[in-house]
Protein backbone atom coordinates (compact mmCIF):
# COMPACT_ATOMS: atom_id res chain seq x y z
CA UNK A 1 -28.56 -54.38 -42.33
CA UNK A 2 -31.37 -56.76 -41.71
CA UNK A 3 -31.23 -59.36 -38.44
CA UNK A 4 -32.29 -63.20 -39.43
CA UNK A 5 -34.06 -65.48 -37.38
CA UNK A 6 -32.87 -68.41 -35.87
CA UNK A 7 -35.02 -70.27 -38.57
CA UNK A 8 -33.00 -68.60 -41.36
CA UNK A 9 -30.00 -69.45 -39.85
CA UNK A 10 -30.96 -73.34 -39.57
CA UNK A 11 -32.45 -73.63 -43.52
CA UNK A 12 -28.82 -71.85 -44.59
CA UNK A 13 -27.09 -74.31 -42.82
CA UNK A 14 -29.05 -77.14 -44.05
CA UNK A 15 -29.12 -75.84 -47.48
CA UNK A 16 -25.25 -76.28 -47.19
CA UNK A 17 -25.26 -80.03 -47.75
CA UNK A 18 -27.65 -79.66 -50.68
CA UNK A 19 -24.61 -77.58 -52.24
CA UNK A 20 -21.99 -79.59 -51.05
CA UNK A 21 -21.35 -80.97 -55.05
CA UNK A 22 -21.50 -77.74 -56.43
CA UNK A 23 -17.72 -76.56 -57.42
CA UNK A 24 -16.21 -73.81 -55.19
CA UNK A 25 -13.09 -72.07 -56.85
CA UNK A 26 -11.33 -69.04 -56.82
CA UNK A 27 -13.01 -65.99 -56.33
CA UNK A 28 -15.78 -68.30 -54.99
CA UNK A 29 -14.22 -69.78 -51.98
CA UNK A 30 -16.12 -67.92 -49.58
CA UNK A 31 -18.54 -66.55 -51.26
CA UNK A 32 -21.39 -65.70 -49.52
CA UNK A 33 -19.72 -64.78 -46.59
CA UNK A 34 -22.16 -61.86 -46.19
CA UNK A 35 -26.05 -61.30 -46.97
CA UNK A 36 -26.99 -61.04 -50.62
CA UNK A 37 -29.02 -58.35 -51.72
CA UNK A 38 -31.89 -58.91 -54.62
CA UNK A 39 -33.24 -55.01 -55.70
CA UNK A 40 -37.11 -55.43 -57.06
CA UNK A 41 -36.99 -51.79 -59.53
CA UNK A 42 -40.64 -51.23 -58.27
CA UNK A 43 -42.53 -50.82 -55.35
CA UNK A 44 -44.05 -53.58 -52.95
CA UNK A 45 -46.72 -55.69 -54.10
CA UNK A 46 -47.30 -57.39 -57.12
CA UNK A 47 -45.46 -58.82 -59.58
CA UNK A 48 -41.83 -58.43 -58.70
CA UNK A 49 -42.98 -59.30 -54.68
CA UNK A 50 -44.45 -62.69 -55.79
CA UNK A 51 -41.94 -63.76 -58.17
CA UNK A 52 -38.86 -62.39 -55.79
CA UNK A 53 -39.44 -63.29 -52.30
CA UNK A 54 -40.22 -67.02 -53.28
CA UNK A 55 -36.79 -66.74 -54.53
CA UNK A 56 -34.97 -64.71 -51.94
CA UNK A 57 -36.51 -67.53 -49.37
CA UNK A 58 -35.25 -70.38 -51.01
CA UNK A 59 -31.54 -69.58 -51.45
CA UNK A 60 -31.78 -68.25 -47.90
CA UNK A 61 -32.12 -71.80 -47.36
CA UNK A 62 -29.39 -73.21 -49.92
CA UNK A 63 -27.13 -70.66 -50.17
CA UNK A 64 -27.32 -67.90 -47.31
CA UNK A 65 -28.62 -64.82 -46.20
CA UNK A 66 -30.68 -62.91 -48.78
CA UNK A 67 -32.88 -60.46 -48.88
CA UNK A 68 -35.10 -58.35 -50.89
CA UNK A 69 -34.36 -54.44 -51.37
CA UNK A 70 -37.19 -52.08 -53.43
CA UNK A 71 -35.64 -49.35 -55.67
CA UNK A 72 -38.83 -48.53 -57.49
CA UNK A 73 -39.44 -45.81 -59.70
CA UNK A 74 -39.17 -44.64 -64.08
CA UNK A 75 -40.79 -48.02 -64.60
CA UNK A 76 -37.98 -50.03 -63.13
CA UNK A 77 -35.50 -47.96 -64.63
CA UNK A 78 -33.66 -46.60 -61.37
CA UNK A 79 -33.48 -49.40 -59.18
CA UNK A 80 -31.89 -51.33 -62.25
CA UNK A 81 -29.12 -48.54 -62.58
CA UNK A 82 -28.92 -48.53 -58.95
CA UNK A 83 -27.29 -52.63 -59.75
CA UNK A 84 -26.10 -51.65 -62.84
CA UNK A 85 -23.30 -49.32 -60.83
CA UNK A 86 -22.31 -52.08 -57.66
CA UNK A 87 -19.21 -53.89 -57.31
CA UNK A 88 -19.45 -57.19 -59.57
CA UNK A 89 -19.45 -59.24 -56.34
CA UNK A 90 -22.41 -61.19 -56.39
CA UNK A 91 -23.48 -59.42 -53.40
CA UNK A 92 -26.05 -57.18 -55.41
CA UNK A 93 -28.69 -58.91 -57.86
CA UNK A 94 -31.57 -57.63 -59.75
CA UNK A 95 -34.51 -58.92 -60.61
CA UNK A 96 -35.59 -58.10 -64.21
CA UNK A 97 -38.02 -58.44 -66.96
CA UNK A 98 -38.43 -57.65 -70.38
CA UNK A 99 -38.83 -54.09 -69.85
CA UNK A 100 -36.22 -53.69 -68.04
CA UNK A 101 -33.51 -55.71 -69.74
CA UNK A 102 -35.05 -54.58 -73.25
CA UNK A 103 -37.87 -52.19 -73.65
CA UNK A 104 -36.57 -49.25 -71.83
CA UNK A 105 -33.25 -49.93 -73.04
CA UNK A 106 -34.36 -49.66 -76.28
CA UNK A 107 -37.14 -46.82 -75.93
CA UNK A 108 -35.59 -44.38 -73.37
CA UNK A 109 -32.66 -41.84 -74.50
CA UNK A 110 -30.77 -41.78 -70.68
CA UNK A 111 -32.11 -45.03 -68.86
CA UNK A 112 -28.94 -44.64 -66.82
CA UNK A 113 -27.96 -48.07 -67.73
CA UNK A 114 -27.54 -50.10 -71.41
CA UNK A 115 -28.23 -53.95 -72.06
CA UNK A 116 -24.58 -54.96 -71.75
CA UNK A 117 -24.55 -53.74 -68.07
CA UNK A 118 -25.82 -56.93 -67.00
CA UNK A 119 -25.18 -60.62 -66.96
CA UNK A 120 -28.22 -62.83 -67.37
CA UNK A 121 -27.91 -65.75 -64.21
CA UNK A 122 -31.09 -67.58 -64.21
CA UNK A 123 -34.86 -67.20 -66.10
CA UNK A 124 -37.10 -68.09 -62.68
CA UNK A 125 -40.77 -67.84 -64.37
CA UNK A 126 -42.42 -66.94 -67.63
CA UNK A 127 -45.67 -66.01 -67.83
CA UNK A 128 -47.85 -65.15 -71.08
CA UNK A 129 -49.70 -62.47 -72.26
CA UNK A 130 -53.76 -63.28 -73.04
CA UNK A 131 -56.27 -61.26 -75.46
CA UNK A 132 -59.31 -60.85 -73.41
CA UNK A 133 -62.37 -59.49 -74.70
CA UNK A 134 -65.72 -57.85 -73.22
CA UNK A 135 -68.93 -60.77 -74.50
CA UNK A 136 -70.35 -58.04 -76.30
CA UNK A 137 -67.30 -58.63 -79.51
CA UNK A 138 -68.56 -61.06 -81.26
CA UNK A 139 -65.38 -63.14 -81.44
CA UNK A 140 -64.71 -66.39 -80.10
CA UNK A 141 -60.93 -66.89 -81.51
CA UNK A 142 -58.37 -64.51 -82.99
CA UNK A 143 -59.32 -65.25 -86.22
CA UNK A 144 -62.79 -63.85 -85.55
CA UNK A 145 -61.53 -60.86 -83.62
CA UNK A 146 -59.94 -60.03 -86.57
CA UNK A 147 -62.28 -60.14 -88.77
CA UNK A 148 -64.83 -58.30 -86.95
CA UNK A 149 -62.25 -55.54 -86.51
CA UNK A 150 -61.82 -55.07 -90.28
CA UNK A 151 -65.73 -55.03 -90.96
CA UNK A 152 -65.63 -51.96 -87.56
CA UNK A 153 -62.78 -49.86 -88.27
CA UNK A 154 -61.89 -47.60 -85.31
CA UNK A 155 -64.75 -49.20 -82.91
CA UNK A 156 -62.37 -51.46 -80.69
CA UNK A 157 -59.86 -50.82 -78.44
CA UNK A 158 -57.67 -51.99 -75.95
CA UNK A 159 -56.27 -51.92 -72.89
CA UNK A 160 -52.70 -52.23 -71.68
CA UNK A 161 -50.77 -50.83 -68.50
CA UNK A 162 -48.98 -48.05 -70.72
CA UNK A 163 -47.23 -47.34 -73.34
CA UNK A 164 -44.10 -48.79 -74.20
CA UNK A 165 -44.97 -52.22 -72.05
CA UNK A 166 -44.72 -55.53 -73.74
CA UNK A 167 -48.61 -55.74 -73.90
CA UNK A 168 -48.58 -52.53 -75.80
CA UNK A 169 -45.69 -53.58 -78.42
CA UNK A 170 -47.71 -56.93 -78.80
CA UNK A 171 -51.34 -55.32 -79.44
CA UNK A 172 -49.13 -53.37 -82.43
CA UNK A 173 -47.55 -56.11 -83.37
CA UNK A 174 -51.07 -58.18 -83.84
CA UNK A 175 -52.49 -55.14 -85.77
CA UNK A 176 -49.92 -55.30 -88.22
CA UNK A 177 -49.60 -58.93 -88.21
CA UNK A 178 -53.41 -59.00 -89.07
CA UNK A 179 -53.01 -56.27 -91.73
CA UNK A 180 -52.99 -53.20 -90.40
CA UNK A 181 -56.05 -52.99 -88.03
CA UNK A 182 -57.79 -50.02 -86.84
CA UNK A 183 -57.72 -50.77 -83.21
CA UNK A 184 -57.21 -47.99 -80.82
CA UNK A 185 -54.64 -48.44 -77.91
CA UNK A 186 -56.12 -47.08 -74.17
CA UNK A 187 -52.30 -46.75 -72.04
CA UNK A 188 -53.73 -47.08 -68.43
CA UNK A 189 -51.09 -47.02 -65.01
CA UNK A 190 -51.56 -50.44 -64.49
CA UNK A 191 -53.84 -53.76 -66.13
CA UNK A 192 -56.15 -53.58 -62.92
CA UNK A 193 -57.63 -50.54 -64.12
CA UNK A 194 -57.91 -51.68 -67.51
CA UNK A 195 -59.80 -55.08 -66.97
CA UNK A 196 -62.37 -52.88 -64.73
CA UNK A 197 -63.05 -51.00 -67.64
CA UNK A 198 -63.24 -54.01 -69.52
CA UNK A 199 -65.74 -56.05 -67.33
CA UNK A 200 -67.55 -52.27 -67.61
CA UNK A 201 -67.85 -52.41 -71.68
CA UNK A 202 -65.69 -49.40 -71.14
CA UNK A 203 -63.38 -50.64 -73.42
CA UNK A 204 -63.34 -53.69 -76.07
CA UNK A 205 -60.22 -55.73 -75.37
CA UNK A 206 -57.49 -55.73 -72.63
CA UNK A 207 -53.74 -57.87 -73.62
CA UNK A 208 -52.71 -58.61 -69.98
CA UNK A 209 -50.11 -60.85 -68.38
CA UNK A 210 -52.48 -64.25 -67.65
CA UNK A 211 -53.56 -64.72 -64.07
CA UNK A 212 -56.01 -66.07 -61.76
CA UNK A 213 -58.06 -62.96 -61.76
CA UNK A 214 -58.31 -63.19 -65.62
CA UNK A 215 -59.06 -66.74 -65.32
CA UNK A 216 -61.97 -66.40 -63.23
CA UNK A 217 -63.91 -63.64 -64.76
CA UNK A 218 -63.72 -65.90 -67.79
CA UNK A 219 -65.63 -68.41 -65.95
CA UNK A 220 -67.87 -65.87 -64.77
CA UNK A 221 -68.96 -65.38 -67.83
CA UNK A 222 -67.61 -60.83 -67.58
CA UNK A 223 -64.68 -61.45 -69.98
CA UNK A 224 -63.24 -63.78 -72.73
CA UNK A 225 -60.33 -65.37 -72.70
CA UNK A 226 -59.08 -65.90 -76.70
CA UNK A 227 -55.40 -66.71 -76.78
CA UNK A 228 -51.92 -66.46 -75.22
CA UNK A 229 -48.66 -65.28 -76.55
CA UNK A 230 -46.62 -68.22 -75.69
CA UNK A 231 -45.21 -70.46 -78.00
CA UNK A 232 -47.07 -73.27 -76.20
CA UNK A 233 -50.15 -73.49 -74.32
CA UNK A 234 -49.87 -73.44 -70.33
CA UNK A 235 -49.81 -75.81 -68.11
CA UNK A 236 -52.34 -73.79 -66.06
CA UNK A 237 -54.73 -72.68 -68.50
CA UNK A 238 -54.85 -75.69 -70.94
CA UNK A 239 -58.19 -74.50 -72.85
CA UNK A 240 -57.16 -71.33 -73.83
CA UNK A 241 -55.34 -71.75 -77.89
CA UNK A 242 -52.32 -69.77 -78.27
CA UNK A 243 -51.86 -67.03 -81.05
CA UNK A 244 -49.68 -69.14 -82.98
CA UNK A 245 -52.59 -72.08 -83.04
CA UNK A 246 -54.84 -69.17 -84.58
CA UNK A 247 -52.74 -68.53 -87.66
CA UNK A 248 -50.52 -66.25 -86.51
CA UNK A 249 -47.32 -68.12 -86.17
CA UNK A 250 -45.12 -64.78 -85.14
CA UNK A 251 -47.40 -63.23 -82.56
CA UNK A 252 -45.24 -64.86 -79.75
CA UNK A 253 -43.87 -63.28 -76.34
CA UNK A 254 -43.04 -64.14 -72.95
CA UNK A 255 -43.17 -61.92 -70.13
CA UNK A 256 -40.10 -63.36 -68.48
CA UNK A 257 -38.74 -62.46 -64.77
CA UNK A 258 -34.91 -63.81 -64.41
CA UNK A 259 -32.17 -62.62 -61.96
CA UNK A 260 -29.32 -60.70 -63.21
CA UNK A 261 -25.86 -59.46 -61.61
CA UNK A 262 -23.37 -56.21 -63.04
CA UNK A 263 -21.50 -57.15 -66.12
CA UNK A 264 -18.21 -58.22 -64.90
CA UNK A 265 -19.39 -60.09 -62.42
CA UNK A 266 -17.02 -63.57 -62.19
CA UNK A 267 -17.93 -66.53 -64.09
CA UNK A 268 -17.31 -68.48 -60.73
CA UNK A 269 -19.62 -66.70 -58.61
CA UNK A 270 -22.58 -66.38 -61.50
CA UNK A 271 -22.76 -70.38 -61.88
CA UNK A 272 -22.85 -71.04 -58.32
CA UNK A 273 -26.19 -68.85 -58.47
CA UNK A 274 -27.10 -70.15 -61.28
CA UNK A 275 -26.74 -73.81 -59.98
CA UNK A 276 -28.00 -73.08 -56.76
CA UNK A 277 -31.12 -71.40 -58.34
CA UNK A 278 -31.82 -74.40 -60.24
CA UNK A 279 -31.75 -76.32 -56.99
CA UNK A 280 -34.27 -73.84 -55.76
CA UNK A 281 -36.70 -74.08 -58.94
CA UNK A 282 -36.57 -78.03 -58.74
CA UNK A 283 -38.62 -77.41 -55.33
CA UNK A 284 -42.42 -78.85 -56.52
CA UNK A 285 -44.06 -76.62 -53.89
CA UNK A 286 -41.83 -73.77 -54.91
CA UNK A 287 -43.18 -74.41 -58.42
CA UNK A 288 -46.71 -74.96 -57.43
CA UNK A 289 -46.47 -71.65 -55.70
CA UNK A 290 -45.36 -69.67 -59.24
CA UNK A 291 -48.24 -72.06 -61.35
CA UNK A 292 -51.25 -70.86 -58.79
CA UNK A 293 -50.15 -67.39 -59.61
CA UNK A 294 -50.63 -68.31 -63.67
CA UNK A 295 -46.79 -68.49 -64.63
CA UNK A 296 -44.98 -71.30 -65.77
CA UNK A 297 -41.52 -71.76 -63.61
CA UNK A 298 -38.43 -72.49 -65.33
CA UNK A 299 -36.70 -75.50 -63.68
CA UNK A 300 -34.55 -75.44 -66.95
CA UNK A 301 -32.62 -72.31 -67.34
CA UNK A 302 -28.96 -71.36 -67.53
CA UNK A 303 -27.23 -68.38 -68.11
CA UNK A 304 -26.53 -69.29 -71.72
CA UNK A 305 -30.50 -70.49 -72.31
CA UNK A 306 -31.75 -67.64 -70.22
CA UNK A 307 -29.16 -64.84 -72.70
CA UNK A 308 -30.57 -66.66 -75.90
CA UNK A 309 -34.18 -65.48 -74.42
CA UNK A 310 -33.31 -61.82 -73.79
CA UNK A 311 -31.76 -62.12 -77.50
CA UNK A 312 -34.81 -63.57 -79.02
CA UNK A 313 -36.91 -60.77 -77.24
CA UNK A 314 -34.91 -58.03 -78.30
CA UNK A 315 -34.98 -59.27 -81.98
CA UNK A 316 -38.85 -59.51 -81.34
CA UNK A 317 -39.27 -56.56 -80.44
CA UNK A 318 -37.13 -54.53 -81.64
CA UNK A 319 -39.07 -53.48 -85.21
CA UNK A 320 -42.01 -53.01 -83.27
CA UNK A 321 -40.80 -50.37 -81.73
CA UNK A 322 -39.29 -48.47 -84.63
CA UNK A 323 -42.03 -48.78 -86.53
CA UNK A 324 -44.64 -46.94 -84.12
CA UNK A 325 -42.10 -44.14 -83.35
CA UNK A 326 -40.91 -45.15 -79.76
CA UNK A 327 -36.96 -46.18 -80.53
CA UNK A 328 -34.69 -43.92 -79.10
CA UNK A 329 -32.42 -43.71 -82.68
């Protein structure tokens, strides 16, 4: 069990008033009277570490006691079983993504967990995927990226970080959205790899989750920056068109992060997190902190809103993956 410093203990205790309208009933009249425990299903670093622990601080603050607990390994799989099979207390949250809410789900035979293990609580961020290109293709937009892959069958490719990821399924999706290109898919272990061998010339394209690093080789001049996935462009990134602004209105997806508790977790306990998150994301430095990273926060979200999402992604997605082979039926 982790200790807490006397600074924890005074933001939890302040946080108290801030909560002071939110109903308490029922199976929530003490609850948290104990630590809370978010699992991040990878390792330390990156994504899930600067998404979760700006999280796990804040409703240490509001709410109590929480901390962050790393059950990485099978691409997220295990540590979201691991949450999958704890008491529907509200004691032990994940914090997933569209891979591990949907992809694997949908892809893996014996993920040791299904979709309807899980109640969706809040979406914290959503960040975009971007089509970045080495200068040497001659394309400036989508539109000319596809058009120079038609006239050079089998002489692009692209990076992603692997098969099965959402930047896979959405370079497929763009090839058959554009006709049926002949672009050939590079699966490396992770994007950072990939844009080296992009900056290289190694390879032609890379679809990676936007960020900083992205943004400032474009300004460099070593990559190009064509369009996003979102439905809208980003607060962050203003200049950069998104697919749907390029003529392809169905080449959308959002590489959400949300928190999610076991299925029969009560209704009680999942709106006080969910109201007490949206406290949290209402912070401007908290969501100043998530926009200098490249992702848009979600000061918005609900457990209905954020379900709707995971619905929309899974209907998204889910042809994608039948139709290059990779669905479990």
């Amino acid at each position: 069990m982790p200790s807490y410093s006397r600074r924890q203990v005074v933001h939890a205790l302040s946080g108290a008033a801030a909560l002071a309208a939110i109903p308490r009933s029922g199976q929530t009249a003490d609850y948290p009277s104990r630590p809370i425990r978010l699992v991040l299903p990878y390792g330390a670093g990156g994504a899930g570490d600067q998404i979760g622990r700006p999280w796990v601080d804040k409703m240490s603050a509001l709410l109590g006691p929480t901390f962050v607990e790393y059950i990485g390994g099978a691409g997220g799989a295990i540590g979201t079983a691991a949450v999958a099979r704890e008491e529907p207390d509200g004691y032990s949250l994940l914090l997933g993504n569209g891979s591990t809410q949907v992809i694997i789900p949908l892809t893996s035979s014996n993920p040791g967990y299904s979709v309807g293990d899980f109640r969706a609580i809040y979406r914290l961020i959503n960040s975009a995927l971007v089509f970045a290109v080495h200068p040497s293709v001659p394309a400036a937009n989508l539109r000319e990226l596809i058009a120079y892959a038609k006239a050079n069958p089998g002489k692009l490719s692209y990076g992603t970080p692997g098969i099965a990821t959402g930047n896979h399924l959405v370079g497929e999706s763009f090839k058959q959205q554009a006709g049926g290109l002949d672009i050939v898919h590079v699966p490396y272990r992770g994007i950072a790899q990939a844009t080296n061998d992009l900056v290289s010339g190694q390879i032609s394209l890379v679809i990676g989750v936007m960020s900083v690093q992205l943004q400032q080789l474009s300004q460099a001049g070593k990559i190009r920056l064509l369009a996003v996935t979102t439905e809208r462009r980003l607060s962050g990134a203003p200049d950069i068109p998104t697919a749907v602004e390029t003529g392809m209105p169905d080449l959308r997806y959002e590489g959400w992060f949300g928190i999610f508790a076991p299925k029969l977790t009560d209704d009680a306990i999942i709106d006080r997190i969910a109201q007490t998150t949206r406290l949290a994301m209402a912070d401007p430095a908290l969501q100043a902190s998530y926009r200098a990273q490249g992702m848009e926060p979600d000061s918005d979200s609900s457990p209905d809103k954020f379900q709707r999402i995971i619905d929309a992604t899974t209907a998204s997605l889910a042809p994608v993956i039948r139709s290059i082979g990779l669905s479990k039926s």
